[in-house]
Protein backbone atom coordinates (compact mmCIF):
# COMPACT_ATOMS: atom_id res chain seq x y z
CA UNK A 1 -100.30 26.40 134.88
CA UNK A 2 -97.71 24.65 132.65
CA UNK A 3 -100.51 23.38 130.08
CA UNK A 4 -102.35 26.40 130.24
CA UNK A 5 -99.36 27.80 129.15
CA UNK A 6 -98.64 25.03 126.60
CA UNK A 7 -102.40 25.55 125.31
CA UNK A 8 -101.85 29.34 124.29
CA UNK A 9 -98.47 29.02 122.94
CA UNK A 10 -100.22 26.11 120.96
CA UNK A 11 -103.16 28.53 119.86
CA UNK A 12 -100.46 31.01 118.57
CA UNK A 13 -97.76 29.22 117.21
CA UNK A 14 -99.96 26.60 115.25
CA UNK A 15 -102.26 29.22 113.26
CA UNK A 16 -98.93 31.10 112.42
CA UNK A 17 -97.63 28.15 110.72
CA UNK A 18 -100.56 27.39 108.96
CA UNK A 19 -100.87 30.85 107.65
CA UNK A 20 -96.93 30.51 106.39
CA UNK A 21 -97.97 27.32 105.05
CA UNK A 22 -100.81 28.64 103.30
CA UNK A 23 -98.56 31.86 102.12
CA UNK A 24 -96.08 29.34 100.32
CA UNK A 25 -98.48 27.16 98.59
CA UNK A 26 -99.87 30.46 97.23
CA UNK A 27 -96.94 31.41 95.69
CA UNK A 28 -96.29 28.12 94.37
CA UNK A 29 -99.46 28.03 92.48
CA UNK A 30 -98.58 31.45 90.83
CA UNK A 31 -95.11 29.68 89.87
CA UNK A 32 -97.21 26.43 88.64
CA UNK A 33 -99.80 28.67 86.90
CA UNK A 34 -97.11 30.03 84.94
CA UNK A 35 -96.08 27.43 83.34
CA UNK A 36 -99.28 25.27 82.89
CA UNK A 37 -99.75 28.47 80.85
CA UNK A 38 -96.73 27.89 79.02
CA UNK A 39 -98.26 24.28 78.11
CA UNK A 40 -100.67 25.65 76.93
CA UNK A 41 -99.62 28.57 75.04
CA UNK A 42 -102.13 30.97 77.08
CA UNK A 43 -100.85 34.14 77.37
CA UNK A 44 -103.84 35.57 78.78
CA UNK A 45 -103.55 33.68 81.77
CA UNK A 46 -99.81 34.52 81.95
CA UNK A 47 -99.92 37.72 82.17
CA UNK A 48 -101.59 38.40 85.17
CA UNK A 49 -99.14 36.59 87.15
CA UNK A 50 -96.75 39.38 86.26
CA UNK A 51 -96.17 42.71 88.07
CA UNK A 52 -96.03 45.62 85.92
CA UNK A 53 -92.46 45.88 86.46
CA UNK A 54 -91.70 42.48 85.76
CA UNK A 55 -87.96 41.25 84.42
CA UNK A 56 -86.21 38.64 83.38
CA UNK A 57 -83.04 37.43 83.99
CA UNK A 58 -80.56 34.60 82.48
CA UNK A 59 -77.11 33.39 83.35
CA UNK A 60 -75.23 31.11 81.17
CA UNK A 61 -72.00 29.76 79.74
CA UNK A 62 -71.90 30.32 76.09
CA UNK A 63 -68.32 30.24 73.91
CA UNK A 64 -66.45 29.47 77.62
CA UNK A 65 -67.80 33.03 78.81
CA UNK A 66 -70.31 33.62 81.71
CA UNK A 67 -73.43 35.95 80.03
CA UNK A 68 -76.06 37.72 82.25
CA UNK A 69 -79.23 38.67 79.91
CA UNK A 70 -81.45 41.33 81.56
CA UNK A 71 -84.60 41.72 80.00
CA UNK A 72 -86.38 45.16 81.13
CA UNK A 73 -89.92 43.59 80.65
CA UNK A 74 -91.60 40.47 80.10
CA UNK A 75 -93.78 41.27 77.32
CA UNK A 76 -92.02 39.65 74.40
CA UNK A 77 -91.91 36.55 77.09
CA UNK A 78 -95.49 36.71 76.74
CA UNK A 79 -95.74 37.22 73.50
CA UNK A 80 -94.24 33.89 72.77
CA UNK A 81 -96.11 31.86 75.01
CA UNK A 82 -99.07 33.05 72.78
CA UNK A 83 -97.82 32.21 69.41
CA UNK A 84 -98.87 29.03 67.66
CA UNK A 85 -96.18 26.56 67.45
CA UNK A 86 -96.25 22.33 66.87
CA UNK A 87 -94.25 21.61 69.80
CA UNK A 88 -95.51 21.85 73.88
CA UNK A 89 -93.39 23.74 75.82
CA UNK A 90 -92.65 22.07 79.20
CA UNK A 91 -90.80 23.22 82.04
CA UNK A 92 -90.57 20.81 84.94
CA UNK A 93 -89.94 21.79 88.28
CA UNK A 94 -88.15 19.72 91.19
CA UNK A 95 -86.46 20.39 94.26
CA UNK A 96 -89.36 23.48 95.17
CA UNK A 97 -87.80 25.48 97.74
CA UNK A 98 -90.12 28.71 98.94
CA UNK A 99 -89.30 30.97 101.48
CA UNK A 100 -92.14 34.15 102.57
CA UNK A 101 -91.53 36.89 104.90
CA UNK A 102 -94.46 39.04 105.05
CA UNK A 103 -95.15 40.17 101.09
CA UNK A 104 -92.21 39.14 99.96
CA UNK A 105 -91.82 35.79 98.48
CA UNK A 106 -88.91 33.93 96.55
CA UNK A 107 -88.84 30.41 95.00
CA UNK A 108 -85.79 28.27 94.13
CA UNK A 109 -86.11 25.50 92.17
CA UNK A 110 -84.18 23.30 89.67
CA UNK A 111 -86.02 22.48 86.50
CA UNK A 112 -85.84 21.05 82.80
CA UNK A 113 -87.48 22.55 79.98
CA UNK A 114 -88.85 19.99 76.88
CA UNK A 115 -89.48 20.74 73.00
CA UNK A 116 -92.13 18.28 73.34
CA UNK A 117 -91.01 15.08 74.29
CA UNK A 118 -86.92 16.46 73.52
CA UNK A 119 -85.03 17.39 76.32
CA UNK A 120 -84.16 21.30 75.37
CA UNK A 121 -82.08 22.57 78.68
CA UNK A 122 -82.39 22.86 82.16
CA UNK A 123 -80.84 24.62 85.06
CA UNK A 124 -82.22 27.03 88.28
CA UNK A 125 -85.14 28.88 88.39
CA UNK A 126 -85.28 31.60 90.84
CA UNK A 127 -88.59 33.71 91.32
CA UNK A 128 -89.42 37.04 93.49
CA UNK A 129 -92.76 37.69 94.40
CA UNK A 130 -94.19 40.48 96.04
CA UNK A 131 -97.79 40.49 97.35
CA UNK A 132 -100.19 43.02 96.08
CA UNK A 133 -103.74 43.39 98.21
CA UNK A 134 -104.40 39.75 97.88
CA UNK A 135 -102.49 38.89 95.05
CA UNK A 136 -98.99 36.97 94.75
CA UNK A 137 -97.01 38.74 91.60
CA UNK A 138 -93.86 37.85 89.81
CA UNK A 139 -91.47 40.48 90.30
CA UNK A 140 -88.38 38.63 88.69
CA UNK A 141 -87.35 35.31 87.32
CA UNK A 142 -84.06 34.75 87.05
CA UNK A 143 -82.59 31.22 85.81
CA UNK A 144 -79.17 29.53 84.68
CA UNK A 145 -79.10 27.58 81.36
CA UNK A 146 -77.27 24.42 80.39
CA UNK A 147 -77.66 21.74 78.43
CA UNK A 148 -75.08 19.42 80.09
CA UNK A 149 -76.13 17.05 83.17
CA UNK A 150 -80.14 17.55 82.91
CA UNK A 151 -82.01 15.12 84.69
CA UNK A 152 -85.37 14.35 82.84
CA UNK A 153 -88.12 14.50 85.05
CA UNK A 154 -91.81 13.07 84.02
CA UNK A 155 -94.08 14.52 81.41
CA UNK A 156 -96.46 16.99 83.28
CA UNK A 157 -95.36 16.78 86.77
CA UNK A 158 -96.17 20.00 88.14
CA UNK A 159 -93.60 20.27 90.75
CA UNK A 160 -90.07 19.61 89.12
CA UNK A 161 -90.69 21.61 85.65
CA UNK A 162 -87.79 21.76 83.89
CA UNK A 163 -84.39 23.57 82.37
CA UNK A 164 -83.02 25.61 79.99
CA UNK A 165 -80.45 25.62 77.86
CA UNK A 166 -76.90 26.91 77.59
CA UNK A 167 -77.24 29.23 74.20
CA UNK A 168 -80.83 29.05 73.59
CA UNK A 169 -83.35 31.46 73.58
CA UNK A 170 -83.62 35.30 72.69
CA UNK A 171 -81.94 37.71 74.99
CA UNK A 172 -84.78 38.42 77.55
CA UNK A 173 -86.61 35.72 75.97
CA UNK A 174 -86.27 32.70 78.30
CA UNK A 175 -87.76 30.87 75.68
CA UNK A 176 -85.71 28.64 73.04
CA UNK A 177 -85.51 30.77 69.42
């Protein structure tokens, strides 16, 4: 009776974990997707990452005084991934933490953003997903920016992408100006 009993719970528990498995490396891909996109300069395969309600937020230090930048969409963020420049933009990601309940998703993760081979900034990336039919969307990303203590991480290491820094980029932007 006792391994009949361990069998099912077996059968239940071990597909459920797999599924939540499954869930996060889903959502990780959209996060990874995103910026692979950012290497690139691809907007077009940006954007569908997005939900239409998409925002962006920042948190840094500048002058001695904290600044929250709330960007109500994240088309200009687009925008700029799209536009020709010389230099690669890389964010590296490390320390992936992703938690799912259901269709909602969030991801934590340090990371260190590169002007080519220049260490630019780095900081916390925090992403909310929400799950639409069978699609994982990015509902918010929200990061802190500093260009003290970053940590360089290798070139094109897809989990550990990279910072941002304290005083750069456009309001909204999360992209250096």
């Amino acid at each position: 009776m006792k391994r009949l009993l361990a069998v099912v719970l077996l059968l239940v528990v071990l597909p459920a974990a797999g599924n939540a498995q499954g869930a996060e490396q889903d959502v990780l891909a959209v996060v990874h997707k995103l910026f692979d996109g950012m290497r690139q300069g691809d907007s077009a395969m940006v954007r569908p990452l997005f939900h239409d309600k998409a925002r962006l937020i920042t948190t840094l230090v500048r002058n001695g005084e904290p600044t929250v930048q709330v960007g109500e969409s994240v088309e200009p963020f687009i925008q700029a991934i799209g536009r020709p420049r010389n230099e690669v933009w890389d964010e590296r990601l490390s320390n992936e933490r992703v938690f799912v309940d259901g269709t909602l998703a969030s991801v934590w993760t340090d990371y260190v953003f590169y002007r080519g081979t220049t260490l630019s900034h780095c900081g916390v990336d925090h992403f909310l997903l929400v799950k639409e039919g069978a699609q994982w969307k990015i509902l918010e990303v929200a990061d802190t920016r500093r260009m003290q203590n970053c940590q360089p991480t290798g070139l094109g290491s897809t989990s550990g992408r990279g910072p941002t820094a304290q005083g750069g980029g456009a309001p909204g932007s999360r992209l250096p100006t």
